[in-house]
C-alpha atoms as a PDB file:
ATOM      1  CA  UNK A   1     -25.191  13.660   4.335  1.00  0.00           C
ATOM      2  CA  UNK A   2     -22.426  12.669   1.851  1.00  0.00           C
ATOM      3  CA  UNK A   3     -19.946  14.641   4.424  1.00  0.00           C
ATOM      4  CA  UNK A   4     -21.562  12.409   7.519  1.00  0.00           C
ATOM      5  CA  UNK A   5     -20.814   9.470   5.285  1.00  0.00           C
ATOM      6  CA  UNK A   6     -17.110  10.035   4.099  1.00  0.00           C
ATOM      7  CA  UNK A   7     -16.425  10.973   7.645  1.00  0.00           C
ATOM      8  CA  UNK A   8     -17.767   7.904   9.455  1.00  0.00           C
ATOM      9  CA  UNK A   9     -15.697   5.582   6.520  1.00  0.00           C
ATOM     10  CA  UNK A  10     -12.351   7.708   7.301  1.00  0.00           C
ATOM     11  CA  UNK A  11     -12.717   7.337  10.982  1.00  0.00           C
ATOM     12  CA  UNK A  12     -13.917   3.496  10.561  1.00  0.00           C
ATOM     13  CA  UNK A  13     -10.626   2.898   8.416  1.00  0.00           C
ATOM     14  CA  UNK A  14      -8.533   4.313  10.949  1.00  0.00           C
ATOM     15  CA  UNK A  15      -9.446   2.007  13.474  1.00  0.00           C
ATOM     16  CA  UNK A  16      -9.471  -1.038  11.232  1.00  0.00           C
ATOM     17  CA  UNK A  17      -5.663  -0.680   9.938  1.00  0.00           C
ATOM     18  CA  UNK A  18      -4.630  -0.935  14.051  1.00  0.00           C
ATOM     19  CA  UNK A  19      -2.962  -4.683  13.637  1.00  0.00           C
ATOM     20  CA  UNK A  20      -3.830  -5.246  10.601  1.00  0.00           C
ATOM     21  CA  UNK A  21      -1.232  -6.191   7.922  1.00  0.00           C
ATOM     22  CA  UNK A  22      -1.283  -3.976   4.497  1.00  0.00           C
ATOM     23  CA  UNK A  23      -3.261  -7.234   2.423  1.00  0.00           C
ATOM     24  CA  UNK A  24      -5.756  -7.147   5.230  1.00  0.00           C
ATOM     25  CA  UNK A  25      -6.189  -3.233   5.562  1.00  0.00           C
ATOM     26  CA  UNK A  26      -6.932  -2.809   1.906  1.00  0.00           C
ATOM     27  CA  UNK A  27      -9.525  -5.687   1.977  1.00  0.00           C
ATOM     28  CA  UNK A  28     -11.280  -3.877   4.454  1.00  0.00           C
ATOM     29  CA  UNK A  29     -10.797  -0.596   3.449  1.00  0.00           C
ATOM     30  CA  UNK A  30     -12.352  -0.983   0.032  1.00  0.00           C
ATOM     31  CA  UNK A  31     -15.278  -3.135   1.755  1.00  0.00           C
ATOM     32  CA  UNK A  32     -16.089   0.057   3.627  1.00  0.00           C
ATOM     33  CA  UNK A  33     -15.590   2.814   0.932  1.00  0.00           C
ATOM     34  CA  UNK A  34     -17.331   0.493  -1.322  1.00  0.00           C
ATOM     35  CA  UNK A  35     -20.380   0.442   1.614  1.00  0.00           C
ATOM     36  CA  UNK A  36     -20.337   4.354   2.067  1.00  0.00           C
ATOM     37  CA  UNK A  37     -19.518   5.595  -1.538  1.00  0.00           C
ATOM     38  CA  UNK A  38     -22.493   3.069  -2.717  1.00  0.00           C
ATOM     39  CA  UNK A  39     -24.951   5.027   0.225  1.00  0.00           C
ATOM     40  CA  UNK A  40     -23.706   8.240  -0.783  1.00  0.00           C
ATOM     41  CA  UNK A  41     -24.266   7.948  -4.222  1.00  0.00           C
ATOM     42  CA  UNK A  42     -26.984   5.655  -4.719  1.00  0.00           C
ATOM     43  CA  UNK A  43     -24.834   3.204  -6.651  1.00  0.00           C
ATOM     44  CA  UNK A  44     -23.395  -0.340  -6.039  1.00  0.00           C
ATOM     45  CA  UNK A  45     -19.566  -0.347  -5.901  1.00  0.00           C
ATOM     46  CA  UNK A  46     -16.994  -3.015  -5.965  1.00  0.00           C
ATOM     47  CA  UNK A  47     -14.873  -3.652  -3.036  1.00  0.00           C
ATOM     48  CA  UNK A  48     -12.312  -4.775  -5.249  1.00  0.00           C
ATOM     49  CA  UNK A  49     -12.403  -1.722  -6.945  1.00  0.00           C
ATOM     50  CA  UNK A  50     -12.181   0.459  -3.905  1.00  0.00           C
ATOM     51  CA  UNK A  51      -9.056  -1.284  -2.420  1.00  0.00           C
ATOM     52  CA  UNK A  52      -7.071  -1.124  -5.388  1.00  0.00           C
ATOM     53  CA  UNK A  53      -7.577   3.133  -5.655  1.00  0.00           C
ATOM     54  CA  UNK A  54      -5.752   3.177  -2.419  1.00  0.00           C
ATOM     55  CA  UNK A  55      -3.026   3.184  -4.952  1.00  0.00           C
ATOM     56  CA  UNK A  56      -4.191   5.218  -7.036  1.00  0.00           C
ATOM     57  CA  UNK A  57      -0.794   6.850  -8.285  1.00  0.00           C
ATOM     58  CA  UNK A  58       1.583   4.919 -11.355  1.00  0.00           C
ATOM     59  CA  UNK A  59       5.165   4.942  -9.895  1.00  0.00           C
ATOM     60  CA  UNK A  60       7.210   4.477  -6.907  1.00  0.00           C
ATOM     61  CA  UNK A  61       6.444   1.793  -4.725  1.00  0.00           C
ATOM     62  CA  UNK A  62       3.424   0.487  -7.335  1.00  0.00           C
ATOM     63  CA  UNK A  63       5.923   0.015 -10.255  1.00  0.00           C
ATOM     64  CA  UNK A  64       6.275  -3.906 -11.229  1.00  0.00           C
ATOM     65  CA  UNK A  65       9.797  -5.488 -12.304  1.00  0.00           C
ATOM     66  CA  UNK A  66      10.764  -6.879 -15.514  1.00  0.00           C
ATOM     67  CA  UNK A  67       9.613 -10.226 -13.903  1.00  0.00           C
ATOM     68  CA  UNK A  68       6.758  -8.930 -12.133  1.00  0.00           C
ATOM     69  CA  UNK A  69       5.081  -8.773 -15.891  1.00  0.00           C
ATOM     70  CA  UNK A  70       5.635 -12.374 -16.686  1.00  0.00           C
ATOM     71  CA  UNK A  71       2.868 -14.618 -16.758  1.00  0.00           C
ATOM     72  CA  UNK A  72      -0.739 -14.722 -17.629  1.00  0.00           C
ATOM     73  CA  UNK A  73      -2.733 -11.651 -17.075  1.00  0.00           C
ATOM     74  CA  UNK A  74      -7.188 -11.446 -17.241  1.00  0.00           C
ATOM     75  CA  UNK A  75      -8.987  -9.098 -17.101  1.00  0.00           C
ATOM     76  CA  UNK A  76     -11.407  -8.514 -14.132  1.00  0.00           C
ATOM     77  CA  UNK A  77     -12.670  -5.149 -14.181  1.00  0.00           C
ATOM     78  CA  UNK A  78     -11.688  -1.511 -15.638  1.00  0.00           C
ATOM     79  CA  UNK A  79      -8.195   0.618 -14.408  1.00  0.00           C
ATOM     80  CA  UNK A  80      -7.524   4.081 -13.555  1.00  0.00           C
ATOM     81  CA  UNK A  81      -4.530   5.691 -12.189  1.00  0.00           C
ATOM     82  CA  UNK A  82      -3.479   9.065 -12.065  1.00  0.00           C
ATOM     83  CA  UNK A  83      -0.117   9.989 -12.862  1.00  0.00           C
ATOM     84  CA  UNK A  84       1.078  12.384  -9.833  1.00  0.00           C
ATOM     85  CA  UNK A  85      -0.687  12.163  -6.316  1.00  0.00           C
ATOM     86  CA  UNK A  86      -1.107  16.516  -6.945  1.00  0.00           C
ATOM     87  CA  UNK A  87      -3.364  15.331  -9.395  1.00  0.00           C
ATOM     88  CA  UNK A  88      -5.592  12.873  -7.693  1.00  0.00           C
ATOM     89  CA  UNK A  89      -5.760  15.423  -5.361  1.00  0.00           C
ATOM     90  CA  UNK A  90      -7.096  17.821  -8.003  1.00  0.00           C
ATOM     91  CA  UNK A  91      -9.188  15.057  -9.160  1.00  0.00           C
ATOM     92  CA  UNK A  92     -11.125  15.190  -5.905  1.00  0.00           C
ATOM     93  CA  UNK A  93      -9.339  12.259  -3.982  1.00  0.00           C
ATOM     94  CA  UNK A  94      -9.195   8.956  -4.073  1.00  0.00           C
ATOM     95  CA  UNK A  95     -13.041   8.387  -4.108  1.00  0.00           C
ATOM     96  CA  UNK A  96     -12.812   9.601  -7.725  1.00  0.00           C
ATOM     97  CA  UNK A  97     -11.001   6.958  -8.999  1.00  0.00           C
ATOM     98  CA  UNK A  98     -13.568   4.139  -7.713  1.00  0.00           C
ATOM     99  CA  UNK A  99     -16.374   6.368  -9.285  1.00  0.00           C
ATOM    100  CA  UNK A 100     -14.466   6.443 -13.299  1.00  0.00           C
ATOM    101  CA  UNK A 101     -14.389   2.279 -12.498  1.00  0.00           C
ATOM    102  CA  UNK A 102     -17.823   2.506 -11.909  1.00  0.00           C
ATOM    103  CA  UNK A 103     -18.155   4.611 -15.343  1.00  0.00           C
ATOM    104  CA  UNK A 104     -15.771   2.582 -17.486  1.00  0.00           C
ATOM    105  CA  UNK A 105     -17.399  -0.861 -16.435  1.00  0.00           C
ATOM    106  CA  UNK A 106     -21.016  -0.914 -18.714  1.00  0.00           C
ATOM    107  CA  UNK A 107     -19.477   0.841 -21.724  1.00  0.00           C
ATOM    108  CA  UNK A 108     -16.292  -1.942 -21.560  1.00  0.00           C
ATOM    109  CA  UNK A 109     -19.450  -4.149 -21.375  1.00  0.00           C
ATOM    110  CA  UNK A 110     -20.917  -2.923 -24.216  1.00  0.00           C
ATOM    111  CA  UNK A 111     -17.533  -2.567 -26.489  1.00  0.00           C
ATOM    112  CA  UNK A 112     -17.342  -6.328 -25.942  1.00  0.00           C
ATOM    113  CA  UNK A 113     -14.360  -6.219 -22.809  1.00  0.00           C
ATOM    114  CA  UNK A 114     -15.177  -9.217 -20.910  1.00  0.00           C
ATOM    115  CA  UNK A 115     -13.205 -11.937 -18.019  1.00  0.00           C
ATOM    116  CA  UNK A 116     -13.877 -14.618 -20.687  1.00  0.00           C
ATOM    117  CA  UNK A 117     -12.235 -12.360 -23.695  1.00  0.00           C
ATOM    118  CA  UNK A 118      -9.372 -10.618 -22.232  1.00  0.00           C
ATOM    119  CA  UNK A 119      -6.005 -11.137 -21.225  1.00  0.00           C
ATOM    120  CA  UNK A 120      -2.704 -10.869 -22.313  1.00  0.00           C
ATOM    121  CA  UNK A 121       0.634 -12.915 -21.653  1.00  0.00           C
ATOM    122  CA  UNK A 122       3.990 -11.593 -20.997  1.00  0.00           C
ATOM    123  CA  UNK A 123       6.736 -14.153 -21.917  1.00  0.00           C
ATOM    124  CA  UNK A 124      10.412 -14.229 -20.988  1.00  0.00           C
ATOM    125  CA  UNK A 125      11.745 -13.881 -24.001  1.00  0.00           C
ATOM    126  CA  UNK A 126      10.239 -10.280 -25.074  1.00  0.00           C
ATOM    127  CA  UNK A 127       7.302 -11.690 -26.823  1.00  0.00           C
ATOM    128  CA  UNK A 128       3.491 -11.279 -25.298  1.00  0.00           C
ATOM    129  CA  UNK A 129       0.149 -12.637 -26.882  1.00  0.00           C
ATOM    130  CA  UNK A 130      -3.279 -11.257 -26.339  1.00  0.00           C
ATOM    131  CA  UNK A 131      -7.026 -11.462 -26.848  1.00  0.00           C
ATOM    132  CA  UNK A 132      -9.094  -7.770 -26.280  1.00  0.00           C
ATOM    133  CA  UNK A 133     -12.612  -8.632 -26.717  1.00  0.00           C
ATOM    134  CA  UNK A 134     -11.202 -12.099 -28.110  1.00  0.00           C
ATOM    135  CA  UNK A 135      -9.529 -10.809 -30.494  1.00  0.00           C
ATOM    136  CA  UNK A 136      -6.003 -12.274 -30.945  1.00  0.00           C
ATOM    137  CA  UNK A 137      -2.515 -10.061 -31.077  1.00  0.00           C
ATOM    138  CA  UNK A 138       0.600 -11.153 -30.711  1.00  0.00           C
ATOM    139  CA  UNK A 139       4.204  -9.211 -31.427  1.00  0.00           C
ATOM    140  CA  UNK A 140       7.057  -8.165 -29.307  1.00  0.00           C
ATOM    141  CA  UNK A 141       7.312  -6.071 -26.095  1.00  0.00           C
ATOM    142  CA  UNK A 142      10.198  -4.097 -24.052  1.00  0.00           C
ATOM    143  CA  UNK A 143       9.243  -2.988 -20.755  1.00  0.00           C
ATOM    144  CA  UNK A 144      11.378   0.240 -19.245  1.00  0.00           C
ATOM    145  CA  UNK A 145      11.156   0.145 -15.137  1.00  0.00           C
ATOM    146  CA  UNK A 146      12.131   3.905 -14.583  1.00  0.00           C
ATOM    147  CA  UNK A 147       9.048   4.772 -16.260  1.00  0.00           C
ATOM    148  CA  UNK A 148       6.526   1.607 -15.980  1.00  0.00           C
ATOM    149  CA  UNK A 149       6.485   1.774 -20.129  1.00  0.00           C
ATOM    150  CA  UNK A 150       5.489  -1.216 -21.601  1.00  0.00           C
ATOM    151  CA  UNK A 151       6.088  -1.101 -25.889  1.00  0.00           C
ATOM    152  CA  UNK A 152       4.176  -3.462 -27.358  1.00  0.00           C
ATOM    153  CA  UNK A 153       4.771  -3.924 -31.356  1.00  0.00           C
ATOM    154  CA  UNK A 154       2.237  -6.793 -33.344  1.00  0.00           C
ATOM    155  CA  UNK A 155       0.921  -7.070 -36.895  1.00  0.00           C
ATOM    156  CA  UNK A 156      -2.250  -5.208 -36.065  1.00  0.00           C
ATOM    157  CA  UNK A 157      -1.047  -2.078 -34.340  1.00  0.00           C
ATOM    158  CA  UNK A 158       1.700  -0.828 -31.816  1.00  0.00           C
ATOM    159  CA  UNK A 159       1.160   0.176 -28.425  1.00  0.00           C
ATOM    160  CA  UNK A 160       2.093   1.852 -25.441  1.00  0.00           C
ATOM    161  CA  UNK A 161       0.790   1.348 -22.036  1.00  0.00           C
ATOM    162  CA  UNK A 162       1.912   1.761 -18.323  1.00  0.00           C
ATOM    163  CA  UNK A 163       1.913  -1.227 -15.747  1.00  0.00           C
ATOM    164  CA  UNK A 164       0.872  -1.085 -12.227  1.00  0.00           C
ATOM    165  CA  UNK A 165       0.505  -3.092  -9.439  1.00  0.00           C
ATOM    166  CA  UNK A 166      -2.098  -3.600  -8.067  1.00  0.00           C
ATOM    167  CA  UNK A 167      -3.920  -5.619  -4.914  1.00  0.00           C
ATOM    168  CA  UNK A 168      -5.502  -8.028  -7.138  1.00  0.00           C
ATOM    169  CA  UNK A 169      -2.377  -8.121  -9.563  1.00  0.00           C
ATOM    170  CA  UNK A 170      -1.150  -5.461 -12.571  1.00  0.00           C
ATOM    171  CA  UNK A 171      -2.702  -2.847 -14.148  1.00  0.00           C
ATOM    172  CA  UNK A 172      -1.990  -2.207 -17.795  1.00  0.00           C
ATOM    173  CA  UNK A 173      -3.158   1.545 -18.211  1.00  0.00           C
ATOM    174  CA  UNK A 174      -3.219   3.661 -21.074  1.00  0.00           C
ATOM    175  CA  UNK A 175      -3.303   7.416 -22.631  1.00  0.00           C
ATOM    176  CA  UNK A 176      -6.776   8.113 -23.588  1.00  0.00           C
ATOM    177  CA  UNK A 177      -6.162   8.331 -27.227  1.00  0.00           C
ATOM    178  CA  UNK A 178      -4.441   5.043 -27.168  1.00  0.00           C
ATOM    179  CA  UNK A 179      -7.160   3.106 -25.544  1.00  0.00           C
ATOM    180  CA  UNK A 180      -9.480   4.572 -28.125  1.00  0.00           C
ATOM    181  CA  UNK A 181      -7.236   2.923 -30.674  1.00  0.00           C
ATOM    182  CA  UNK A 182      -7.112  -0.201 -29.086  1.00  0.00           C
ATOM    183  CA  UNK A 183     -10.686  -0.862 -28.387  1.00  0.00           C
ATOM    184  CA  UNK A 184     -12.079   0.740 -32.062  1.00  0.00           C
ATOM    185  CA  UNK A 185      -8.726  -1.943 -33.816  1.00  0.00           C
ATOM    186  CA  UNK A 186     -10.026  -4.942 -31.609  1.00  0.00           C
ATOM    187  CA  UNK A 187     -13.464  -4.575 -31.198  1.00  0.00           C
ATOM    188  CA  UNK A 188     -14.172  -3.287 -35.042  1.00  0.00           C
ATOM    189  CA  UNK A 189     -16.576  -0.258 -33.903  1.00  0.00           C
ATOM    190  CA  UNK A 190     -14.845   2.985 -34.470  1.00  0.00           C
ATOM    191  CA  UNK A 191     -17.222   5.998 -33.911  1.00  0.00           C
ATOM    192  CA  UNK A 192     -19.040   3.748 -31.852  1.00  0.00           C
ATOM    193  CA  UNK A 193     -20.853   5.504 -28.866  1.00  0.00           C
ATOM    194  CA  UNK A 194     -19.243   3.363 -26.118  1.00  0.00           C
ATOM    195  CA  UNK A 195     -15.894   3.857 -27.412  1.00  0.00           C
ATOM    196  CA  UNK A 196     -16.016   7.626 -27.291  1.00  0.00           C
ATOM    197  CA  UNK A 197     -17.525   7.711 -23.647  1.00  0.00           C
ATOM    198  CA  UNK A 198     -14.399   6.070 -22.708  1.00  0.00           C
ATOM    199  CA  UNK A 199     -12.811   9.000 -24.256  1.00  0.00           C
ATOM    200  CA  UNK A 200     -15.020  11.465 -22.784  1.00  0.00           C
ATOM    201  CA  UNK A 201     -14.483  10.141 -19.344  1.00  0.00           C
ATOM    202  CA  UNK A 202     -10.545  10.168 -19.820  1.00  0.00           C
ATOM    203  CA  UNK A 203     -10.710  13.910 -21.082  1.00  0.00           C
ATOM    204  CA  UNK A 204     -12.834  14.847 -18.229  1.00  0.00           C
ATOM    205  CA  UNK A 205      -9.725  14.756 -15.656  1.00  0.00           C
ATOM    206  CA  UNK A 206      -5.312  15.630 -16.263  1.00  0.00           C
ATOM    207  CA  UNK A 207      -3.510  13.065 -15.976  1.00  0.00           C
ATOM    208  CA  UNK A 208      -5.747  10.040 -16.171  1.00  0.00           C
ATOM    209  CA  UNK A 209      -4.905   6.511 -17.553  1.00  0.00           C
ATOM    210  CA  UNK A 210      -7.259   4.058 -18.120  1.00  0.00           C
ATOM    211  CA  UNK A 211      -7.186   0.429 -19.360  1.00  0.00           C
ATOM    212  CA  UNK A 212      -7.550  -2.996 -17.373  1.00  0.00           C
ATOM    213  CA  UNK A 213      -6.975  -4.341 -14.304  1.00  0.00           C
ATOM    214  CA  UNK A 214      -5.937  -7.917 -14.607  1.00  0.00           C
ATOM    215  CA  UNK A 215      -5.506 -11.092 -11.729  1.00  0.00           C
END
């Protein structure tokens, strides 16, 4: 049934990106993935969700600019990327990455990761403030372009994460480990259980990040 279902959304796809310009084609092809992944699984799924994993790869043609970053970023729902398209494909396609949104989304809930809460601004002169689950931190940040690097140094902690674009806007993704650190410093509960299924989903496939997707 599952195999009926992928099928009919492949072939559907195919037929809606005749004429259609790239904006439009990923609208519609994460409103149909979202339809047939959500029958085949049992599960609602965002269509927002399911457009952006058609770019499911940092790098290339998804890498922002130095001024790409500037501005005001929030937060709208969880991130994934994968950091070679060999490994999505080991991952099990595409699909996967709408399914570890669906995953991350109740425990970044629960940790306190919210619209209202989180966001972060990039500034022109190499400084950036932020608020993860409203928590403020501020500091300094270099961005490298080759690699999609972002440093970010503040009084509470320094950080490294990976910018992506993304159809709703940028994707700030991160190394398991240093997501962990973030949420436990910003959110005040290390050890908690919603922390460490973030982990556990991270471990569970090579060469995942995971962090925010921001408009």
């Amino acid at each position: 049934m599952k195999k009926t279902l992928f099928a009919m959304a492949a072939a559907t796809l195919m037929l809606a990106g005749c004429g259609s310009t790239n904006n439009q084609w990923g609208q519609l092809g994460g409103a149909v993935l979202g339809n047939v992944l959500g029958q085949a699984t049992g599960t609602e799924v965002n269509p927002d969700a399911m457009g952006n994993i058609l770019t499911s790869v940092l790098g290339g043609a998804s890498t922002p600019t130095q001024k790409d970053l500037v501005g005001t970023w929030k937060y709208y729902q969880p991130g994934c990327a994968f950091t070679s398209d060999q490994l999505l494909a080991q991952a099990g396609g595409e699909l996967v990455a709408a399914e570890i949104k669906s995953k991350l989304s109740p425990s970044f809930q629960k940790v306190g990761i919210k619209s209202g809460n989180t966001q972060v601004t990039f500034n022109q002169d190499g400084t950036f403030s932020a608020k993860i689950a409203g928590k403020s931190w501020n500091g300094n940040y270099t961005y490298d372009e080759k690699t999609a690097k972002i440093t970010m140094q503040g009084l509470l902690l320094n950080m490294n994460c990976y910018a992506k674009k993304s159809n709703a806007g940028l994707s700030l993704l991160f190394e398991s480990s240093k997501l962990l650190t973030l949420l436990q410093t910003m959110s005040a509960l290390s050890g908690n259980a919603q922390v460490q299924a973030v982990g556990d989903i991270a471990k569970s496939y090579n060469g995942l990040r995971i962090g925010f997707d921001m408009k």
